[in-house]
N, C-alpha and C. Protein backbone atom coordinates (compact mmCIF):
# COMPACT_ATOMS: atom_id res chain seq x y z
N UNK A 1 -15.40 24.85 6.58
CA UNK A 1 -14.45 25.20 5.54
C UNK A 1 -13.07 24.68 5.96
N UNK A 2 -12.40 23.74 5.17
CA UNK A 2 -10.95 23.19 5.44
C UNK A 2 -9.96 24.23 4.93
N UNK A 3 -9.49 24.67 5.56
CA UNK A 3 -8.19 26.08 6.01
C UNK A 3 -6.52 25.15 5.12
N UNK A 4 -6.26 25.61 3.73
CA UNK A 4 -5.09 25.10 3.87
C UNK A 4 -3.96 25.75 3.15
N UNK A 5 -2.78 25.43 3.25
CA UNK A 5 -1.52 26.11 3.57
C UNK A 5 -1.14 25.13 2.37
N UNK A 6 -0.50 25.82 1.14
CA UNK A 6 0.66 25.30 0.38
C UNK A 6 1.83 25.96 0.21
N UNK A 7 3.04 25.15 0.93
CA UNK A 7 4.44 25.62 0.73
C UNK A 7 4.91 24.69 -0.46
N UNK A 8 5.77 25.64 -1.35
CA UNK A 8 6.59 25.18 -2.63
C UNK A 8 7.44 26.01 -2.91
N UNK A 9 8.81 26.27 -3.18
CA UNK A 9 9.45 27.02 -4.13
C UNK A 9 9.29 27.57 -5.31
N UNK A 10 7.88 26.72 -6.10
CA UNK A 10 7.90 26.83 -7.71
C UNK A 10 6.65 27.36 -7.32
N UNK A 11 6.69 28.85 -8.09
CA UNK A 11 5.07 29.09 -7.87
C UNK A 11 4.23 29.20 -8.97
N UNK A 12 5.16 27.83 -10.23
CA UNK A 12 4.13 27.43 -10.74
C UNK A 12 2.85 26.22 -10.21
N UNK A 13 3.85 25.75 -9.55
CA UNK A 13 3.40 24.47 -8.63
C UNK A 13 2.17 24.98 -7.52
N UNK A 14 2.39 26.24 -7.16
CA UNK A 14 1.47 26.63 -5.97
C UNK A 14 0.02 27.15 -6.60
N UNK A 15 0.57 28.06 -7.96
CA UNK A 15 -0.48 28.08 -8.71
C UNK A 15 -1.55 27.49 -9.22
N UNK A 16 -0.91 26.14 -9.36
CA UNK A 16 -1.32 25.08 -9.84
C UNK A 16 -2.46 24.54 -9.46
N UNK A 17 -1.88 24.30 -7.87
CA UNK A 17 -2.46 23.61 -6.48
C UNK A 17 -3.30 24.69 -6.37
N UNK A 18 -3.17 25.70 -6.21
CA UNK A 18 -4.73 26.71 -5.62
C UNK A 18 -5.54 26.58 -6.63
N UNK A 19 -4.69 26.87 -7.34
CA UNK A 19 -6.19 26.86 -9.06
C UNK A 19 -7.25 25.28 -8.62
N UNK A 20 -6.27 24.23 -8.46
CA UNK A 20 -7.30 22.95 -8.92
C UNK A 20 -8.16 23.08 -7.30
N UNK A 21 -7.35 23.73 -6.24
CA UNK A 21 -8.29 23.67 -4.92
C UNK A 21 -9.44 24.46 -4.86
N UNK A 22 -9.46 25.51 -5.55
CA UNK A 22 -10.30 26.66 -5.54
C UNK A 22 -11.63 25.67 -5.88
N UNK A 23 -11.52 24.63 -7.21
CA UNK A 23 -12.64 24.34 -7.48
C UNK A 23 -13.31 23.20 -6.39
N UNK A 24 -12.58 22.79 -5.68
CA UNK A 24 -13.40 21.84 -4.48
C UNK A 24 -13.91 22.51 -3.41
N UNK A 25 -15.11 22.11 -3.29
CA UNK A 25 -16.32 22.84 -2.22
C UNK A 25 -15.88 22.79 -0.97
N UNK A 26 -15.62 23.85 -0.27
CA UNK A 26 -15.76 23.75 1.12
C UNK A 26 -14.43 23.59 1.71
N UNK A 27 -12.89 24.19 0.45
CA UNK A 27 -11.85 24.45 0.56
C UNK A 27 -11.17 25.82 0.58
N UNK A 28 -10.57 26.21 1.24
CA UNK A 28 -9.81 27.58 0.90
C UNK A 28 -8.62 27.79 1.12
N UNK A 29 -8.18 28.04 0.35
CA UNK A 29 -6.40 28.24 0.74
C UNK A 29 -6.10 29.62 0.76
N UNK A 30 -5.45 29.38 2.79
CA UNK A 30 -5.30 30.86 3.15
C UNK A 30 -3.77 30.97 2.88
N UNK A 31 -3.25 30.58 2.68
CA UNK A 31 -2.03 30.64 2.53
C UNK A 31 -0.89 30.15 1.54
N UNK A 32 0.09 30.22 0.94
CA UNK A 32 1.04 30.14 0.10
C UNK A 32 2.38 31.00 0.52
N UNK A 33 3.29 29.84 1.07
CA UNK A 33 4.71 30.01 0.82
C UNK A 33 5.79 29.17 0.31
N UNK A 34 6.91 30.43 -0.56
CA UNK A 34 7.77 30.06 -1.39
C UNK A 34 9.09 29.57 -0.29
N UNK A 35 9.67 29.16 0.70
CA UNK A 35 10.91 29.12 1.36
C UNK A 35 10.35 28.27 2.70
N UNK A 36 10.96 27.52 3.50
CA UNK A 36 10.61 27.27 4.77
C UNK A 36 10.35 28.14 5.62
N UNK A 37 10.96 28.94 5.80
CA UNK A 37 10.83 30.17 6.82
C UNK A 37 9.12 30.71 6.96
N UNK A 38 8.86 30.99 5.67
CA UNK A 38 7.52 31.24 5.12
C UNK A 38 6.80 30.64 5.86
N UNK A 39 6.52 29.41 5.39
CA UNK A 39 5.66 27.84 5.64
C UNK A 39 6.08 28.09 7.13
N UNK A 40 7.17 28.25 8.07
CA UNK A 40 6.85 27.71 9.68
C UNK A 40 5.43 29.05 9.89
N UNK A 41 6.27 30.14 9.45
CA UNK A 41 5.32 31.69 9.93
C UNK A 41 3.97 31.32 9.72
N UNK A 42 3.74 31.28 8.40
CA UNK A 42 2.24 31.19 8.12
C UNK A 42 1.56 30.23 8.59
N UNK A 43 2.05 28.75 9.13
CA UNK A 43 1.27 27.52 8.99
C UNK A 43 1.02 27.97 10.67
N UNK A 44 2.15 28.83 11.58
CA UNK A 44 1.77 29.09 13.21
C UNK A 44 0.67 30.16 13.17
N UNK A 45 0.46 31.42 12.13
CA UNK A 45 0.16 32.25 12.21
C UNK A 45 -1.42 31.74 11.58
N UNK A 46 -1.44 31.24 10.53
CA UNK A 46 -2.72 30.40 10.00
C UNK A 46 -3.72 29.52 10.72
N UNK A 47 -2.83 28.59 10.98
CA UNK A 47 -3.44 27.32 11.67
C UNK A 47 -3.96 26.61 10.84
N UNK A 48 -3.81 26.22 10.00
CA UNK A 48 -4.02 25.38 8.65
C UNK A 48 -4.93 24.14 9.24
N UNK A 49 -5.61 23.85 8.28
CA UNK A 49 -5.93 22.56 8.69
C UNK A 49 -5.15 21.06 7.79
N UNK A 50 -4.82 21.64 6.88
CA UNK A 50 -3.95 20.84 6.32
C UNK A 50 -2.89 21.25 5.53
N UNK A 51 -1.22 21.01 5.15
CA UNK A 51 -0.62 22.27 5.07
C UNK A 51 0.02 21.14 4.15
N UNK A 52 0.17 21.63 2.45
CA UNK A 52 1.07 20.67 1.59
C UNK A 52 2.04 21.26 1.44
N UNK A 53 3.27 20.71 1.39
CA UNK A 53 4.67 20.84 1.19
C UNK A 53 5.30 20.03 0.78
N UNK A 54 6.59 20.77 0.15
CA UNK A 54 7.43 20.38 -0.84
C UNK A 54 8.43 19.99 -0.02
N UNK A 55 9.19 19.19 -0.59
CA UNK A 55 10.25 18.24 0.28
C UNK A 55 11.44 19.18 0.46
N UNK A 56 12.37 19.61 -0.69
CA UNK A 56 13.04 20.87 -1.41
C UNK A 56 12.45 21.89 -1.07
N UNK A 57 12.91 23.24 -0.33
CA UNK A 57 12.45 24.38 -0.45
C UNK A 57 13.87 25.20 0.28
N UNK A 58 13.65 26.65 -0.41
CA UNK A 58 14.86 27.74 0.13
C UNK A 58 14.79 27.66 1.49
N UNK A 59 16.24 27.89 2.15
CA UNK A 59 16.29 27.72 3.58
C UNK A 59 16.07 27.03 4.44
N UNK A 60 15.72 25.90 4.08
CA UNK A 60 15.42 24.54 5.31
C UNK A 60 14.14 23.72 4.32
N UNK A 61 14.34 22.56 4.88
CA UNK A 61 13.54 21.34 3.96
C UNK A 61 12.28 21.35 4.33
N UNK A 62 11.36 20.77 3.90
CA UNK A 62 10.20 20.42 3.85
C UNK A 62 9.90 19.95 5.11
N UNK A 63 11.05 18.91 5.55
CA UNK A 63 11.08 17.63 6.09
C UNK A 63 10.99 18.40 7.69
N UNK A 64 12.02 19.17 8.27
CA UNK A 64 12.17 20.13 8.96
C UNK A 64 10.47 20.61 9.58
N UNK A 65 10.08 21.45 8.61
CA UNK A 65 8.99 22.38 8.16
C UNK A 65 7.76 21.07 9.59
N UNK A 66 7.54 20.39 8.31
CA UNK A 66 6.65 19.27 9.45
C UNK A 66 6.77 18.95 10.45
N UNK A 67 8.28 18.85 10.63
CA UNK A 67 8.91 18.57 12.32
C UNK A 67 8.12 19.71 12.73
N UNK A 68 8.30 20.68 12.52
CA UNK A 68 8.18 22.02 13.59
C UNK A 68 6.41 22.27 13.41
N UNK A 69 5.74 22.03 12.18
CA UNK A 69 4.25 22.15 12.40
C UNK A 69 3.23 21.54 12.99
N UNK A 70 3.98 20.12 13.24
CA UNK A 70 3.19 19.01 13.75
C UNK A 70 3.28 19.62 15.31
N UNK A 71 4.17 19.96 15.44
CA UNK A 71 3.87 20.61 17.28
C UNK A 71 2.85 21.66 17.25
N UNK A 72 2.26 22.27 16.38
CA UNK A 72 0.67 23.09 17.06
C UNK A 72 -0.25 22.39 17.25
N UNK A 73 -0.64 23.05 18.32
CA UNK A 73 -1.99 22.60 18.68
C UNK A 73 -3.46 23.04 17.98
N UNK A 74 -3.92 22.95 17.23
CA UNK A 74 -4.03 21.47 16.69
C UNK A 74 -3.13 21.30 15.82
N UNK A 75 -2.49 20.12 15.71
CA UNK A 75 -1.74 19.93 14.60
C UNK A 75 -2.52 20.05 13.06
N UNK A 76 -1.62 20.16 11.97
CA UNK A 76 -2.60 20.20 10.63
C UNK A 76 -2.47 18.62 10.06
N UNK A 77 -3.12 18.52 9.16
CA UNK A 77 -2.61 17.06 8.83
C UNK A 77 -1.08 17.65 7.66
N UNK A 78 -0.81 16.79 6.93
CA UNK A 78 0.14 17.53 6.39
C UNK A 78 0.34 16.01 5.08
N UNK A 79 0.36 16.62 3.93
CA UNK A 79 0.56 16.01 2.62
C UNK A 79 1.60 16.59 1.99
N UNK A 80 3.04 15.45 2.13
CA UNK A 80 3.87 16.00 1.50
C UNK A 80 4.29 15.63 -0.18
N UNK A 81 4.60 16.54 -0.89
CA UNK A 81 4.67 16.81 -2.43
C UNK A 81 5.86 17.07 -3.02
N UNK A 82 6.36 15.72 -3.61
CA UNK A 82 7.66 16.30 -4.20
C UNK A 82 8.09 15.79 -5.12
N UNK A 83 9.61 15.92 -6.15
CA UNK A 83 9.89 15.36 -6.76
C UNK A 83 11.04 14.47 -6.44
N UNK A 84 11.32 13.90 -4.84
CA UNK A 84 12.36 13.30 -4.49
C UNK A 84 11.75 12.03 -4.01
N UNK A 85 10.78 11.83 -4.45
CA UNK A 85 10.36 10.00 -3.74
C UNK A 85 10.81 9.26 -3.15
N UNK A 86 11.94 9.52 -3.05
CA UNK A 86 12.84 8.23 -2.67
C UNK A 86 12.59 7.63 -1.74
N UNK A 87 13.02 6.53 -1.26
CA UNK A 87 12.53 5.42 -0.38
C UNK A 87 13.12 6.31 1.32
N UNK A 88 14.15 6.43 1.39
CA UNK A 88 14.90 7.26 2.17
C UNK A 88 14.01 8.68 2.71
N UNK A 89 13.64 9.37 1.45
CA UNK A 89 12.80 10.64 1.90
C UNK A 89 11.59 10.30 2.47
N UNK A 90 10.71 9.23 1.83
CA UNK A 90 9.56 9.13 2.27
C UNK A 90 9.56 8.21 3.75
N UNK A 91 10.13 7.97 4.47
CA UNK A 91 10.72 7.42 5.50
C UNK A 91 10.65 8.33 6.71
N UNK A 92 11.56 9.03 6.09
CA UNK A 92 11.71 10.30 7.26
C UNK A 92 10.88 11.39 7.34
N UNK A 93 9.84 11.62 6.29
CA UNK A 93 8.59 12.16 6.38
C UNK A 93 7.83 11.58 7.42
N UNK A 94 7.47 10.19 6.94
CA UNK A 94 6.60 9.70 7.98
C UNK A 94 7.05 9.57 9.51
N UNK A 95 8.51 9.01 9.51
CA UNK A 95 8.70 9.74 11.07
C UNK A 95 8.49 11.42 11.43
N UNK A 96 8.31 11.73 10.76
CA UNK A 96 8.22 12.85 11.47
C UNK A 96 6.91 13.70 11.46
N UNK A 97 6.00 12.52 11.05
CA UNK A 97 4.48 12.83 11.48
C UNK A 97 3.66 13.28 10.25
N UNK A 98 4.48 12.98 8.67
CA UNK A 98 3.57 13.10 7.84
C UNK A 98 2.34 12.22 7.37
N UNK A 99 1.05 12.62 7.28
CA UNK A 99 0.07 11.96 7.16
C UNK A 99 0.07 11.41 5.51
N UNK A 100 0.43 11.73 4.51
CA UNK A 100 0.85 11.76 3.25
C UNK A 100 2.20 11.89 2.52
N UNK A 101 2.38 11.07 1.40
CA UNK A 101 3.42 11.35 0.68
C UNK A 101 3.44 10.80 -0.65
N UNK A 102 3.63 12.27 -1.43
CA UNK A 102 3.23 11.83 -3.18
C UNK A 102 4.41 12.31 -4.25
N UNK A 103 4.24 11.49 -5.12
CA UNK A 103 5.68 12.18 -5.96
C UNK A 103 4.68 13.12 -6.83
N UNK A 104 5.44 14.59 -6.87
CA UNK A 104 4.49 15.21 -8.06
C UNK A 104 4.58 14.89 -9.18
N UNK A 105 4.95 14.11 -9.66
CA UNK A 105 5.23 13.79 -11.41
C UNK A 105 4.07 12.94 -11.61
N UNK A 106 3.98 11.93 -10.88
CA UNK A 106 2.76 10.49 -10.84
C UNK A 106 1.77 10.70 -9.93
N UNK A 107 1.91 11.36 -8.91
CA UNK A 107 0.64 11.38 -7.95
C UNK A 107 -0.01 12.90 -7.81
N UNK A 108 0.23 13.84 -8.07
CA UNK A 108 -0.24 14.78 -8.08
C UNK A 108 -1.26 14.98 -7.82
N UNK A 109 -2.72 14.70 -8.90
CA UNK A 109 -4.02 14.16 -8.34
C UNK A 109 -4.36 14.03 -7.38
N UNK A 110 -3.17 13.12 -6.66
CA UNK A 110 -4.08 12.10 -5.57
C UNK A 110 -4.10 13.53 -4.19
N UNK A 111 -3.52 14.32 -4.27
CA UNK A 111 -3.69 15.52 -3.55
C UNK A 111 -5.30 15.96 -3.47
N UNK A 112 -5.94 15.63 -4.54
CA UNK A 112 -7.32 16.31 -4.38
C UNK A 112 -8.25 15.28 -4.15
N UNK A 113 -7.91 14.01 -4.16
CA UNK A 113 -8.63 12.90 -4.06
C UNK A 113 -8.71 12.43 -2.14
N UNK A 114 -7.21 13.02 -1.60
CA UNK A 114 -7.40 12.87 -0.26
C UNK A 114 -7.94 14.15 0.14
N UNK A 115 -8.16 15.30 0.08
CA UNK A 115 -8.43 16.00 0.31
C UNK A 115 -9.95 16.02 0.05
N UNK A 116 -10.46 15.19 -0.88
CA UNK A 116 -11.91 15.59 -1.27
C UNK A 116 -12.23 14.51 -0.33
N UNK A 117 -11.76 13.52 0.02
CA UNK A 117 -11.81 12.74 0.95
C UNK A 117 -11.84 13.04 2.57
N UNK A 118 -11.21 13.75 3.00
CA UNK A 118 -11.22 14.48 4.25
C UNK A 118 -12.44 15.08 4.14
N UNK A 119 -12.96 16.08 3.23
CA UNK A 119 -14.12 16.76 3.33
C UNK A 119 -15.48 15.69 3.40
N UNK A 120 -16.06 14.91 2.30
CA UNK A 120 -16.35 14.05 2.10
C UNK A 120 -16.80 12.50 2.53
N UNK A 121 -15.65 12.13 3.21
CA UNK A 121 -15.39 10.49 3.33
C UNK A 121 -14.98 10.10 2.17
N UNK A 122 -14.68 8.84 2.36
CA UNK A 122 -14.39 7.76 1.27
C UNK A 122 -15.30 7.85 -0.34
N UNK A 123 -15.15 7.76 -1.29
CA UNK A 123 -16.12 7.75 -2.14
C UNK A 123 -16.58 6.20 -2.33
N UNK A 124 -17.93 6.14 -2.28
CA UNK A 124 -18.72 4.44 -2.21
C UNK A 124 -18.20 3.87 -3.40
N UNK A 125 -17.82 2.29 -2.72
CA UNK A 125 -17.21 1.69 -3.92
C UNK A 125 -18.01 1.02 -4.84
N UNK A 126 -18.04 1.05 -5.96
CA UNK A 126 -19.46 -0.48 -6.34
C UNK A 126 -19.33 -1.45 -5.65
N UNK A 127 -20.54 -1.62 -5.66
CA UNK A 127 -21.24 -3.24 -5.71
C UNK A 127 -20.55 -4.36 -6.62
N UNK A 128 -19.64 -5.15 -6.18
CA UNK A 128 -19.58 -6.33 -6.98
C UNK A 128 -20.63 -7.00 -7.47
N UNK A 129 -20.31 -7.94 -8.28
CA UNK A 129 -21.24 -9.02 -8.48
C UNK A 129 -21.63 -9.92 -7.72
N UNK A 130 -22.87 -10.19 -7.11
CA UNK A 130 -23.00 -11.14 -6.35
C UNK A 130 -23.19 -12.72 -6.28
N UNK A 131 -22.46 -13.55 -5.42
CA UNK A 131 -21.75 -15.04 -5.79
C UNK A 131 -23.30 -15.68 -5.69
């Protein structure tokens, strides 16, 4: 069972995300927090196996958040979710050890597509046509 942690401010957004996770096999989300503070507590206290967060959140950033989660042992993977894309943000995510980064407006989805993927593998591609 993949253990995971969604931090967001909007808990329509978190709603959202558990509702569409609930329906993938062999997922559970132990956790949901609204503020950074939240997200460090729960993701040390949890141990997530994969912990999505929002770039924006009360009291310290997203960005932060990953700095400080990627130091447990085991680390979680971590897919970050936001509405700040920017070339700049998604930069400093990945230095700082994010495995993912999606704008929620356009990529949203792709949250359950890597995730069904982690559980899963890759989904088989067709067969081209052969020359």
């Amino acid at each position: 069972m993949m253990k995971i942690l969604i931090a967001d401010d909007s808990a329509v957004v978190r709603a959202r995300l558990a509702s569409l996770l609930t329906d993938l096999h062999g997922i559970e989300v132990v956790g949901q927090a609204g503020d950074a503070p939240e997200a460090r507590g729960l993701a040390e206290k949890l141990r997530p196996d994969v912990a999505i967060l929002d770039l924006r959140m009360p009291n310290g950033s997203g960005a932060d958040v990953l700095q400080d989660i990627k130091r447990l042992n085991p680390a979680p993977k971590v897919i970050m979710l936001t509405n700040y894309p920017h070339p700049e943000n998604r930069k400093k995510c990945f230095d700082r050890g994010a495995d993912y980064f999606f704008d929620k407006s356009t990529e949203f989805n792709k949250v359950l597509s890597v995730l069904s993927e982690m559980l899963h593998g890759p989904a088989p591609t067709p067969a081209g046509p052969v020359a």
